[in-house]
C-alpha atoms as a PDB file:
ATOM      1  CA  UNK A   1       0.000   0.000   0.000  1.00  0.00           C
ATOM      2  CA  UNK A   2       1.305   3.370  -0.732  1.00  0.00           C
ATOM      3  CA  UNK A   3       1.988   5.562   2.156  1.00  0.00           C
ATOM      4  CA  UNK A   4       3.734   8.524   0.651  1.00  0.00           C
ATOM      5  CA  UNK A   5       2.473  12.114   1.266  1.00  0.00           C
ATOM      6  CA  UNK A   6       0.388  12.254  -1.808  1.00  0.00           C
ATOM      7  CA  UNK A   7      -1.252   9.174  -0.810  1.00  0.00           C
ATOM      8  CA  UNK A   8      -1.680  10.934   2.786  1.00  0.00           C
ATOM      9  CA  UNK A   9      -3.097  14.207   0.829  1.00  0.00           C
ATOM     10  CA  UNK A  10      -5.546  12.170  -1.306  1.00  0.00           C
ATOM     11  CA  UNK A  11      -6.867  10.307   1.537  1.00  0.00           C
ATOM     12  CA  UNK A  12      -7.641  13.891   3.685  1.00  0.00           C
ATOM     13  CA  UNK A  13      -9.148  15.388   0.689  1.00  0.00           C
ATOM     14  CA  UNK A  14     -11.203  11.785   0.022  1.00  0.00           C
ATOM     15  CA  UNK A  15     -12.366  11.953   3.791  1.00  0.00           C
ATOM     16  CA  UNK A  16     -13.403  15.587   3.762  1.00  0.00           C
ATOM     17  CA  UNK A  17     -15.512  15.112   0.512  1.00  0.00           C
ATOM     18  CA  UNK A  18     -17.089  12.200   2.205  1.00  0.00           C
ATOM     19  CA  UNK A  19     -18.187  14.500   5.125  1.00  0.00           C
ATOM     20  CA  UNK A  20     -18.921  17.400   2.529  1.00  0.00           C
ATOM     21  CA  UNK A  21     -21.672  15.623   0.295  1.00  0.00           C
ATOM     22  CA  UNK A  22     -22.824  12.970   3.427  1.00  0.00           C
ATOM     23  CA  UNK A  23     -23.476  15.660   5.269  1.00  0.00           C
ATOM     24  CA  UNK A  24     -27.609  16.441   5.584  1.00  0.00           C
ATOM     25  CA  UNK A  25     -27.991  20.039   4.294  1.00  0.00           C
ATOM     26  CA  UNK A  26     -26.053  18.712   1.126  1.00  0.00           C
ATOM     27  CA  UNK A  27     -26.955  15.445   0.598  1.00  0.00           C
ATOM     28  CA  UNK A  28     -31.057  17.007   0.819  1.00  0.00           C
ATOM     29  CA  UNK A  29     -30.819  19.612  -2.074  1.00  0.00           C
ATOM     30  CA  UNK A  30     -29.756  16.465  -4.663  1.00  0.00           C
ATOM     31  CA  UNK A  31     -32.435  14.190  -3.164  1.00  0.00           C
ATOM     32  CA  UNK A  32     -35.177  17.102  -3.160  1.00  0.00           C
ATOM     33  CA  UNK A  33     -34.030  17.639  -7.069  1.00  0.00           C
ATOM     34  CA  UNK A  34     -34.100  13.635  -7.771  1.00  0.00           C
ATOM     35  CA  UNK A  35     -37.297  13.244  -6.513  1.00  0.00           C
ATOM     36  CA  UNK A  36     -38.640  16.471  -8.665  1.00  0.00           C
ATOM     37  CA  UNK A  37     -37.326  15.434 -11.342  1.00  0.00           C
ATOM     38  CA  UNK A  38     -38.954  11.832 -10.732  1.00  0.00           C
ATOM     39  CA  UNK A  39     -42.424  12.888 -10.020  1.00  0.00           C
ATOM     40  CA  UNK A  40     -42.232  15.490 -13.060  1.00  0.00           C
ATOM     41  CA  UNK A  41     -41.424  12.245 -15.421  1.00  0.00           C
ATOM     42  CA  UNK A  42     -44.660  10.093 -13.978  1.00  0.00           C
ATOM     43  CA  UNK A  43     -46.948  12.709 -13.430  1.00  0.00           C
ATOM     44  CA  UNK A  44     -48.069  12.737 -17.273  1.00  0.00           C
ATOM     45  CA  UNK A  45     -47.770   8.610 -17.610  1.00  0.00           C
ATOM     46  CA  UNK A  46     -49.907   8.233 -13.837  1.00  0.00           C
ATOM     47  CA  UNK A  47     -52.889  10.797 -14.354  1.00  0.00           C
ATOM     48  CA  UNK A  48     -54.928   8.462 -16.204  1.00  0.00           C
ATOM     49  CA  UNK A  49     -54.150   5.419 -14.227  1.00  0.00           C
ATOM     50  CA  UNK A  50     -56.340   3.974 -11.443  1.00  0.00           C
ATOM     51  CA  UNK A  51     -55.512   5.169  -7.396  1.00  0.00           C
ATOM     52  CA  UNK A  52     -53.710   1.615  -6.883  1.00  0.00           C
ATOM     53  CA  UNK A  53     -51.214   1.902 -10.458  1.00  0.00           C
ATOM     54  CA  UNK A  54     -50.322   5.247 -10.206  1.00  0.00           C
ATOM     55  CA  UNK A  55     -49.030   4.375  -6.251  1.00  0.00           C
ATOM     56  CA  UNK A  56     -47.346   0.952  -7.598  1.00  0.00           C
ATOM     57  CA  UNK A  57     -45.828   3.387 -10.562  1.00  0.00           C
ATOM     58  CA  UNK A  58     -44.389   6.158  -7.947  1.00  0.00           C
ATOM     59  CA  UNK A  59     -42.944   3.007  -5.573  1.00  0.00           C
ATOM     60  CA  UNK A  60     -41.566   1.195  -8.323  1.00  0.00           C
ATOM     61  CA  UNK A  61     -39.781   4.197  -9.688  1.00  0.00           C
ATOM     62  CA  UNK A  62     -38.316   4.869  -6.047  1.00  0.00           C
ATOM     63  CA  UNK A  63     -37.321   1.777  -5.612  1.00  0.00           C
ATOM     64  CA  UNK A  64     -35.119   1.506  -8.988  1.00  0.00           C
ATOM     65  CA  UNK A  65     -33.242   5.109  -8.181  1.00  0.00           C
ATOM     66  CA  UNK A  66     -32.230   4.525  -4.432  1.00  0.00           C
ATOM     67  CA  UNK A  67     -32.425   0.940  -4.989  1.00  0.00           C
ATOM     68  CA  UNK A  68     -28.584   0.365  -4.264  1.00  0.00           C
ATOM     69  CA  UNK A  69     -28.889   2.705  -1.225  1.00  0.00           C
ATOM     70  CA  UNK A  70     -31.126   0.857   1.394  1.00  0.00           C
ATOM     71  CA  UNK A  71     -30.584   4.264   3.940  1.00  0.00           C
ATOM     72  CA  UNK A  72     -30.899   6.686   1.437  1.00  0.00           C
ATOM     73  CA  UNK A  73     -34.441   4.657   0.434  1.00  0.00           C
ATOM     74  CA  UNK A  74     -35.665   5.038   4.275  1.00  0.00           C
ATOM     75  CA  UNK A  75     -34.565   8.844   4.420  1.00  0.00           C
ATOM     76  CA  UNK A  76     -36.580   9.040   1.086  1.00  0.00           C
ATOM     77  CA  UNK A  77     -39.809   6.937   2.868  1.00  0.00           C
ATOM     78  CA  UNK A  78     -39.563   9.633   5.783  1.00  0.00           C
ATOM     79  CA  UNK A  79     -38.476  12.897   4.533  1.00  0.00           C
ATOM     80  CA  UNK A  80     -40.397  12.488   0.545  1.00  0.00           C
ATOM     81  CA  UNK A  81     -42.907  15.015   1.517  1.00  0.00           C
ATOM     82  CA  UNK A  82     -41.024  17.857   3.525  1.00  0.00           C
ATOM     83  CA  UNK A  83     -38.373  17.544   0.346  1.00  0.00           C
ATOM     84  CA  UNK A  84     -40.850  17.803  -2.300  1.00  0.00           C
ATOM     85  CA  UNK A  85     -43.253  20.131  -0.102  1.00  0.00           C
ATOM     86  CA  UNK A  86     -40.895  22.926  -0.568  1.00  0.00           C
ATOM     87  CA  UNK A  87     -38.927  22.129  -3.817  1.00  0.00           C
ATOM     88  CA  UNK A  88     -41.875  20.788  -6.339  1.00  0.00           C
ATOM     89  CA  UNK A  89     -45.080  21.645  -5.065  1.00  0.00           C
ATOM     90  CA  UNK A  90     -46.899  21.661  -8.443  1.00  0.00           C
ATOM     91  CA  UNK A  91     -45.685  17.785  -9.056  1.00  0.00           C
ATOM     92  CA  UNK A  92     -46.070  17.005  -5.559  1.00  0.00           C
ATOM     93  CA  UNK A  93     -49.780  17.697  -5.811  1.00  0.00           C
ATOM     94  CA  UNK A  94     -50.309  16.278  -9.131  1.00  0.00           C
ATOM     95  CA  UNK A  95     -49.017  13.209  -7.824  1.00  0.00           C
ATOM     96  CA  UNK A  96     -51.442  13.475  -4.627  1.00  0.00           C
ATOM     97  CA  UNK A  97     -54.422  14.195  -7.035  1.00  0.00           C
ATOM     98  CA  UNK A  98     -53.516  10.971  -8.821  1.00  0.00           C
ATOM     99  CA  UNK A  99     -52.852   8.419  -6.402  1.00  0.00           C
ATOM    100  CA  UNK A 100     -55.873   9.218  -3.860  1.00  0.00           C
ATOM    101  CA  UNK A 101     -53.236   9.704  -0.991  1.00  0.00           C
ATOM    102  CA  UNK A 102     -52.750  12.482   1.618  1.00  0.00           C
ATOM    103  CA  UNK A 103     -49.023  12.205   1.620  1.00  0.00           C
ATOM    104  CA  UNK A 104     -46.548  10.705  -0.945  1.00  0.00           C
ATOM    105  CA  UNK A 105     -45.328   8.856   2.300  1.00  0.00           C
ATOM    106  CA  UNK A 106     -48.821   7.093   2.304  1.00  0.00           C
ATOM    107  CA  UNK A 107     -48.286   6.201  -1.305  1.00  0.00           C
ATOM    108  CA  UNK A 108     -45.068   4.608  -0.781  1.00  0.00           C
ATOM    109  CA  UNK A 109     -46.552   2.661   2.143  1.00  0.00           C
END
């Protein structure tokens, strides 16, 4: 294993980006903009499907993006409405409207 001062360097400026982007306040903004950008792509395919498929649509395609990341998936199950509350209102709602549900938490469930 190399042990030199550049290896020493790389590793401090690995561990600080680690603790950078794992860090809550940063790691929210790209989850609030993954999960607009999600419910902006279903909203036109789910409108015209029943309660029950536009809910199986909206878990299946949460499932396949944080499907690698079992903690980032619970984070998404618990936070999905404060993120998308505040960042995507508009899509939020539409995807409310569409699956029957008072909170995209309930239509994960």
């Amino acid at each position: 294993m190399n042990s030199g001062p550049a290896h020493e360097a790389a590793a401090v400026a690995l561990a600080a980006a680690l603790f950078l982007f794992a860090s809550p306040s940063h790691a929210a903004e790209p989850m609030s903009q993954t999960l607009c950008a999600l419910l902006k792509q279903l909203n036109p395919q789910v409108k015209t499907y029943k309660p029950e498929g536009a809910r199986a649509q909206l878990v299946m395609a949460v499932a396949e993006k944080y499907e690698t990341d079992a903690k980032q998936l619970r984070q998404v199950r618990a936070q999905i409405d404060q993120l998308t509350s505040s960042s995507c209102p508009k899509e939020r709602d539409a995807m409310l409207a569409a699956t029957k549900t008072k909170s995209l938490a309930e239509a994960l469930s």
